[in-house]
N, C-alpha and C. Protein backbone atom coordinates (compact mmCIF):
# COMPACT_ATOMS: atom_id res chain seq x y z
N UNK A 1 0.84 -1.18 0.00
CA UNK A 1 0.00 0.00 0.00
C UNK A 1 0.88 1.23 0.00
N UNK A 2 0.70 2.16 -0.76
CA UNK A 2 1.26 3.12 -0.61
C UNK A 2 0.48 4.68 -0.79
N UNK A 3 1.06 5.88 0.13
CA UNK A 3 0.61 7.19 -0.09
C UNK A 3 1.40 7.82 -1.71
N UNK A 4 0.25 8.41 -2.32
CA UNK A 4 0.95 8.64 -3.38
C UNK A 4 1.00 10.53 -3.58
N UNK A 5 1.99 11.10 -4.03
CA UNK A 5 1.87 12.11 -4.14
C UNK A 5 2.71 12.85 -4.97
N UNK A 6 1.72 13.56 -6.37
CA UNK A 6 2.55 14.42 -7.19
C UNK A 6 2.25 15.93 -7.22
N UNK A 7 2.04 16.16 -6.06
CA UNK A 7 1.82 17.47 -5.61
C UNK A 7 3.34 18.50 -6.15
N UNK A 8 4.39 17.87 -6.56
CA UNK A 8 5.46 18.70 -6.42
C UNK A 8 5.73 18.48 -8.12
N UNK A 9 5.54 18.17 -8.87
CA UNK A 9 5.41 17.99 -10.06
C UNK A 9 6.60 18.93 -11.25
N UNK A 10 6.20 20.23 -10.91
CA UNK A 10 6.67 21.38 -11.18
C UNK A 10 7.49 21.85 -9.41
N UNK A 11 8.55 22.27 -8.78
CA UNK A 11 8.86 22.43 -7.61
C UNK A 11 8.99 23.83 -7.73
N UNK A 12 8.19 24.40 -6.87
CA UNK A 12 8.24 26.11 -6.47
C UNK A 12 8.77 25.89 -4.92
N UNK A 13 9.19 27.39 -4.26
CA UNK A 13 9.53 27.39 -3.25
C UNK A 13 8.73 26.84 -2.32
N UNK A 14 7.18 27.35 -2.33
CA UNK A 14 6.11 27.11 -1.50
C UNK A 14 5.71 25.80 -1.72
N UNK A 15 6.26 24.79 -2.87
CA UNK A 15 5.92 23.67 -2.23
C UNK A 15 6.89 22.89 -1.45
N UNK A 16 7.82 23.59 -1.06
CA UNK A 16 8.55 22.66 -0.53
C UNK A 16 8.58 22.52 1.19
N UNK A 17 7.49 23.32 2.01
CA UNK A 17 6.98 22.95 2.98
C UNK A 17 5.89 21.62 2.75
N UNK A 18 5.54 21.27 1.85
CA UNK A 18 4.61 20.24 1.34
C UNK A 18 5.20 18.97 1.81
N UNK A 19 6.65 19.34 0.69
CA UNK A 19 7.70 17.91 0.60
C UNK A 19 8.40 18.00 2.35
N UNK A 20 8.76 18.64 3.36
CA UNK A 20 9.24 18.46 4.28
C UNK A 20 8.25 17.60 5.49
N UNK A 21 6.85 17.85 4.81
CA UNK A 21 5.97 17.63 5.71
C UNK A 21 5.74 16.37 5.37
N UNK A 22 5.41 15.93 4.23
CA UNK A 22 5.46 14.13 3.74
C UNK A 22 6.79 13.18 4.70
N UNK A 23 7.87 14.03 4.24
CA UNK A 23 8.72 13.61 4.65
C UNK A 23 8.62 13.12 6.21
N UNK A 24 8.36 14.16 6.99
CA UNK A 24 8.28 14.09 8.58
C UNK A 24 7.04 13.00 8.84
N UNK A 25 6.45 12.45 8.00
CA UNK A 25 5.02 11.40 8.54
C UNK A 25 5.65 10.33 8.20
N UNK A 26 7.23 9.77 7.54
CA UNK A 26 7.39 8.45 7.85
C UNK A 26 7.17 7.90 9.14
N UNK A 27 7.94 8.48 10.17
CA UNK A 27 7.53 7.49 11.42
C UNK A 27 6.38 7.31 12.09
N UNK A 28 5.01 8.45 11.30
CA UNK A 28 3.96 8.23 11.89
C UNK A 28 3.04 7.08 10.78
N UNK A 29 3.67 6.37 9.74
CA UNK A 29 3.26 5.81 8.46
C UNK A 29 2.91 4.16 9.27
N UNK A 30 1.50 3.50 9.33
CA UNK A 30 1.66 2.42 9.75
C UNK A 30 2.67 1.32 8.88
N UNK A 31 2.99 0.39 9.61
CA UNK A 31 3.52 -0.83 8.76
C UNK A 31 3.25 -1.19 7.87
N UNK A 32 3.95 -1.17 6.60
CA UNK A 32 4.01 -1.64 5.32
C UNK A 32 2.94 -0.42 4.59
N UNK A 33 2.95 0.46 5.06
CA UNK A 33 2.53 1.81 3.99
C UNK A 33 4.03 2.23 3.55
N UNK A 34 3.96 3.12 2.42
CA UNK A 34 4.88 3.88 1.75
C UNK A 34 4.56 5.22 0.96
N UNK A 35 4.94 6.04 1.23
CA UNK A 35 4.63 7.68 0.72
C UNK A 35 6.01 7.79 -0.36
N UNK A 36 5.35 8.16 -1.82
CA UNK A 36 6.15 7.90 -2.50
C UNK A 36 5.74 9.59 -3.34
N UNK A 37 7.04 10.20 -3.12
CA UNK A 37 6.70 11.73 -3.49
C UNK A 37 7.39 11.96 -4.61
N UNK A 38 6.37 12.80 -6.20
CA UNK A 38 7.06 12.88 -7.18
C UNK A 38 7.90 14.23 -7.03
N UNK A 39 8.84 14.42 -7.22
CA UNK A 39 9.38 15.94 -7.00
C UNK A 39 9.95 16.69 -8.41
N UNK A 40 10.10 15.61 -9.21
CA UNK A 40 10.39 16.60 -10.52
C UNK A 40 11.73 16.69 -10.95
N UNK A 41 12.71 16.51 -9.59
CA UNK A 41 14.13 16.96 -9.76
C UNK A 41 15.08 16.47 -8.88
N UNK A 42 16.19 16.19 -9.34
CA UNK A 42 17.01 15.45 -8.48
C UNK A 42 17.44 16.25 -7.65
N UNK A 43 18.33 17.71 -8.23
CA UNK A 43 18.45 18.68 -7.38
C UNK A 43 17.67 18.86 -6.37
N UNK A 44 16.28 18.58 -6.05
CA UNK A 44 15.75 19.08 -4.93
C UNK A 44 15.73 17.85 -3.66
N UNK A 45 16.04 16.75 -4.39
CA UNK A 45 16.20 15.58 -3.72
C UNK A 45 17.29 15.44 -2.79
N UNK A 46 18.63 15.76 -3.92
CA UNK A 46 19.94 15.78 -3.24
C UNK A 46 19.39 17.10 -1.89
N UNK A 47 19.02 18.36 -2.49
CA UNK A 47 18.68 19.29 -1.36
C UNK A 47 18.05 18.88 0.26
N UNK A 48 17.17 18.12 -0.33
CA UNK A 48 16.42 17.42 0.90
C UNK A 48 17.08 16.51 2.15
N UNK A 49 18.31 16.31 1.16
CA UNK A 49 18.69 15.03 2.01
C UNK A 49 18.14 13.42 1.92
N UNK A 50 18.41 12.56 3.11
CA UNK A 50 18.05 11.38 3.09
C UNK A 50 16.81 11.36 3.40
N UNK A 51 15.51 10.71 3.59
CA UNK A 51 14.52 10.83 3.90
C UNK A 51 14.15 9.31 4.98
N UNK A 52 13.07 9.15 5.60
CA UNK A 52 12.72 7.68 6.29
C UNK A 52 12.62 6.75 5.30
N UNK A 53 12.88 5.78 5.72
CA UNK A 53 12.74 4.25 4.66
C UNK A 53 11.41 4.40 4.31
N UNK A 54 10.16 4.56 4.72
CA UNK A 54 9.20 4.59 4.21
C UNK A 54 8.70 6.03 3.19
N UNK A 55 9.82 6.73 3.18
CA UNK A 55 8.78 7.99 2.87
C UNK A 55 10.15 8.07 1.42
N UNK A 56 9.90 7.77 -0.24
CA UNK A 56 10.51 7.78 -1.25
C UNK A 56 10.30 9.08 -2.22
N UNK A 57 11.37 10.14 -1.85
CA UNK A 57 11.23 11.34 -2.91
C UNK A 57 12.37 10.75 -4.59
N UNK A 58 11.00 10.79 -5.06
CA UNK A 58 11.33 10.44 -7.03
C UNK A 58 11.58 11.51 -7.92
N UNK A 59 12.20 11.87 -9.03
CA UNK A 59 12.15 12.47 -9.76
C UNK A 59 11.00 11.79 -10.78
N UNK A 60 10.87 11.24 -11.04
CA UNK A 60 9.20 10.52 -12.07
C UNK A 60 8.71 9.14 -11.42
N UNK A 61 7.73 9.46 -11.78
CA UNK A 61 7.03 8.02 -11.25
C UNK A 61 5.92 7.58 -12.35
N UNK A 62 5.75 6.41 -12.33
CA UNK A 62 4.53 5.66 -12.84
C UNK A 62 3.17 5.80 -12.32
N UNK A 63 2.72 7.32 -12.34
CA UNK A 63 1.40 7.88 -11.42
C UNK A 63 0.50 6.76 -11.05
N UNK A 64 0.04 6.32 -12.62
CA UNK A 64 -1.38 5.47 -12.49
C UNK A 64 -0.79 3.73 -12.07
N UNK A 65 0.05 3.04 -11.97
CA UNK A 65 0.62 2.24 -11.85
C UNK A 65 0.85 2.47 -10.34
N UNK A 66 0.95 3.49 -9.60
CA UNK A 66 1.37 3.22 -8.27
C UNK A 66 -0.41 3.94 -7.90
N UNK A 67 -0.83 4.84 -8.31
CA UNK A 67 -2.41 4.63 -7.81
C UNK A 67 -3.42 3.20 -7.94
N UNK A 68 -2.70 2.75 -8.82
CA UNK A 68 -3.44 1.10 -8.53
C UNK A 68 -3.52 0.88 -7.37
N UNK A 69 -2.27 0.83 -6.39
CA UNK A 69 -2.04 -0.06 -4.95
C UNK A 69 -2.39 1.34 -3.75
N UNK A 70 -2.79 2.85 -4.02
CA UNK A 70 -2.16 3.68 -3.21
C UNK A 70 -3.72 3.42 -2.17
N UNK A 71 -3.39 4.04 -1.14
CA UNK A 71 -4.57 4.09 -0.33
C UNK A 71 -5.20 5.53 -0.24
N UNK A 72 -4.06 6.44 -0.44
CA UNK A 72 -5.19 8.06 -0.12
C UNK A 72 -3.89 8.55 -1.42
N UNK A 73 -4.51 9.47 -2.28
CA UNK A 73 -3.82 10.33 -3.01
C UNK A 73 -3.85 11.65 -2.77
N UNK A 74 -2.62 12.34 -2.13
CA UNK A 74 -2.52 13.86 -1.64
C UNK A 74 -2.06 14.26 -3.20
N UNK A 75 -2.63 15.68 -3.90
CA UNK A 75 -2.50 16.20 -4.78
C UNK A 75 -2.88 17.49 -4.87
N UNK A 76 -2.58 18.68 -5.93
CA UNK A 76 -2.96 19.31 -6.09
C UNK A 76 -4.23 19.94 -6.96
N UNK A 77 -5.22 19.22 -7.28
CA UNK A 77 -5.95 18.92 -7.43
C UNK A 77 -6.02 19.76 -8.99
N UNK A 78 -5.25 19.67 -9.93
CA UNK A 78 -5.02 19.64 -11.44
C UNK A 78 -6.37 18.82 -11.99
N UNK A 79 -6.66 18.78 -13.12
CA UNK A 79 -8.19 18.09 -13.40
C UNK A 79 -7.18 16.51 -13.93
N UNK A 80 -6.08 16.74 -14.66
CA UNK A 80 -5.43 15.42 -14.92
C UNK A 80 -5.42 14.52 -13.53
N UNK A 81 -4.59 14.98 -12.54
CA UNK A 81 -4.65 14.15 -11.45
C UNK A 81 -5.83 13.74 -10.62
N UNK A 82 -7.09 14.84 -10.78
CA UNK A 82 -8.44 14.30 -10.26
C UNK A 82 -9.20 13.78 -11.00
N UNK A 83 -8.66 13.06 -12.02
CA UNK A 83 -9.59 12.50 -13.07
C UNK A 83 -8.82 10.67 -12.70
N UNK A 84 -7.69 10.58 -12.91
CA UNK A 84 -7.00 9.71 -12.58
C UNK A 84 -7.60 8.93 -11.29
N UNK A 85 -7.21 9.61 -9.98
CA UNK A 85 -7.93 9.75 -8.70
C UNK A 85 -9.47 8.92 -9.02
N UNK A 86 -9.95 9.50 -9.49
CA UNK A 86 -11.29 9.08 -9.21
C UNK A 86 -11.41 8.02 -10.29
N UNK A 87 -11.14 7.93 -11.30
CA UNK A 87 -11.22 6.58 -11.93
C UNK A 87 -10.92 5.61 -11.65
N UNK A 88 -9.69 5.69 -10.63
CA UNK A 88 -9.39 4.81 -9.79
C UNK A 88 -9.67 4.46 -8.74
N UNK A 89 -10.39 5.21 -7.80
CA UNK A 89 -11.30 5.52 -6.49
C UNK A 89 -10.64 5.54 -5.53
N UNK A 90 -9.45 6.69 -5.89
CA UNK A 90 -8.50 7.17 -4.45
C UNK A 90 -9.21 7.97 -4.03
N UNK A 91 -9.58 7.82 -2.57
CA UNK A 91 -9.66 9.11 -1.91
C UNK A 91 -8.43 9.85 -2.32
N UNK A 92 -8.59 11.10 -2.09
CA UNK A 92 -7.68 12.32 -2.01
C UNK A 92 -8.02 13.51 -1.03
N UNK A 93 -6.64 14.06 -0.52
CA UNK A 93 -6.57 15.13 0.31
C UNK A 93 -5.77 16.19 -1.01
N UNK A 94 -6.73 16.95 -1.25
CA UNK A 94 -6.28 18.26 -2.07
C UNK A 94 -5.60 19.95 -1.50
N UNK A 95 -4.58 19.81 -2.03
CA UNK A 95 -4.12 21.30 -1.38
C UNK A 95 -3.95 21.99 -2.49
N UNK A 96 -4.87 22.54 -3.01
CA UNK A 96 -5.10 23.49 -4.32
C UNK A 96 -4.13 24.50 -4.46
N UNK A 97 -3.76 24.98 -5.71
CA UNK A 97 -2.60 25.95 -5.61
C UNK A 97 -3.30 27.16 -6.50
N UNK A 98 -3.68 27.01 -7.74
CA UNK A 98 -3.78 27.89 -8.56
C UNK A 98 -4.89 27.29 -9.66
N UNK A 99 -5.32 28.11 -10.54
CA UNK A 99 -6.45 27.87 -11.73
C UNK A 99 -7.72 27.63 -11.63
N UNK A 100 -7.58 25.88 -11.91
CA UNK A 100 -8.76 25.20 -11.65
C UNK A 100 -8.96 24.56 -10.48
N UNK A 101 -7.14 24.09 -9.36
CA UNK A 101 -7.52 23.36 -8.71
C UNK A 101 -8.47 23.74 -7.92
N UNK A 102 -8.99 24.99 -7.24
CA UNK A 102 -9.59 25.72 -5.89
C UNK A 102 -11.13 24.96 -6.33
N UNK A 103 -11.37 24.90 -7.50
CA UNK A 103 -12.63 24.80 -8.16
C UNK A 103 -13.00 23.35 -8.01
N UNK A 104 -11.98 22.53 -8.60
CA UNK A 104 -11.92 21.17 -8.75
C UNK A 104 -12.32 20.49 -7.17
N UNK A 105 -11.16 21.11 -6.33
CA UNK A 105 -10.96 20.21 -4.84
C UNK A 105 -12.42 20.80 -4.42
N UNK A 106 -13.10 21.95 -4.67
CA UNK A 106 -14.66 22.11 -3.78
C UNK A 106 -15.75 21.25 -4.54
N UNK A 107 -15.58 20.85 -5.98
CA UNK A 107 -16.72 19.74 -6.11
C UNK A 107 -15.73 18.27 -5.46
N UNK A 108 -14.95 18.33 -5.54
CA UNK A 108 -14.73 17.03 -4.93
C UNK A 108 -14.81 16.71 -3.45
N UNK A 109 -15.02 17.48 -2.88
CA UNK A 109 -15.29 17.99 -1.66
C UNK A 109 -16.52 17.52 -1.09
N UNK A 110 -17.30 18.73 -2.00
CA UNK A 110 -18.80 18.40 -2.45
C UNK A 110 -19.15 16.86 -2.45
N UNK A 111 -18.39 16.18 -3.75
CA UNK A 111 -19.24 14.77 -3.64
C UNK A 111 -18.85 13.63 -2.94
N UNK A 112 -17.98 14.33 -1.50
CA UNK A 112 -17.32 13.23 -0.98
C UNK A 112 -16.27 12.52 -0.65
N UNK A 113 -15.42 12.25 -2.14
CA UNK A 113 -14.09 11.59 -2.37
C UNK A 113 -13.27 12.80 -1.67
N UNK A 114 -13.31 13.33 -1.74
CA UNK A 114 -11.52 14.22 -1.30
C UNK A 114 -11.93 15.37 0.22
N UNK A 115 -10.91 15.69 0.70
CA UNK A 115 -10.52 16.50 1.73
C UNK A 115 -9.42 17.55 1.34
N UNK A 116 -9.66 18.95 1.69
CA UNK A 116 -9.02 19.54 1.25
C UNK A 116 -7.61 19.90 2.54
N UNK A 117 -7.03 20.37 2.43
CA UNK A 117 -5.43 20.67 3.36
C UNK A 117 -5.45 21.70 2.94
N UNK A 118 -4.79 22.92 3.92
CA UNK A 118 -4.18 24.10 3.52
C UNK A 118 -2.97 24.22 3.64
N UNK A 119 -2.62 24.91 2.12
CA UNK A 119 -1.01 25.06 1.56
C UNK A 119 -0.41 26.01 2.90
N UNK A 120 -0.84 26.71 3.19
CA UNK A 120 -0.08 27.82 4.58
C UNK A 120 -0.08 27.49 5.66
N UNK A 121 -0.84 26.27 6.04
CA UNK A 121 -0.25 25.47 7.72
C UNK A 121 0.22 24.72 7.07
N UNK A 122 0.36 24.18 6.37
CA UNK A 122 1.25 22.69 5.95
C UNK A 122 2.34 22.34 6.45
């Protein structure tokens, strides 16, 4: 089972309280979960440092291939990634950034599947 998350896709400054915070929930991650974070860039990886055995920062990942097995999908709620999400019937926790997501994460909200997070306590 794993947490899946391509919230960092594109890496701006402000998401990188996002990625510190994934990071810090390995030791709260039950047994045999895995949080597997896309980040876009190696540079920000090497930046980060080492992370917990359970908690894997990627430069690409196989989105829909690891949403097969994931249990909750944290995202930014892009219509690509909430279309994915729900075809697949991840819950999701959305932390909207810009465009469409604000729009997207309140009907999803609306019908249930997702929970939204705020980008400024994160």
């Amino acid at each position: 089972r794993v947490l899946r998350h391509p919230l960092i896709q594109a890496v701006r400054r402000s998401d990188r309280q996002i990625v510190r915070l994934l990071r810090q929930i390995g030791p709260l991650l039950e047994p045999g979960l895995q949080a597997i974070i896309q980040v876009g860039s190696t540079s920000l990886i090497e930046e980060l440092g080492p992370q917990s055995a359970r908690v894997r920062l990627v430069e690409q990942a196989p989105q829909l291939e690891i949403l097969r097995h994931a249990c909750v999908f944290i995202t930014h709620g892009g219509i690509g990634a909430v279309r994915e999400g729900l075809f697949l019937g991840v819950p999701m926790i959305v932390f909207p950034c810009w465009l469409d997501q604000p729009g997207n994460a309140a009907r999803l909200v609306y019908h249930g599947v997702a929970v939204t997070g705020n980008r400024s306590s994160a």
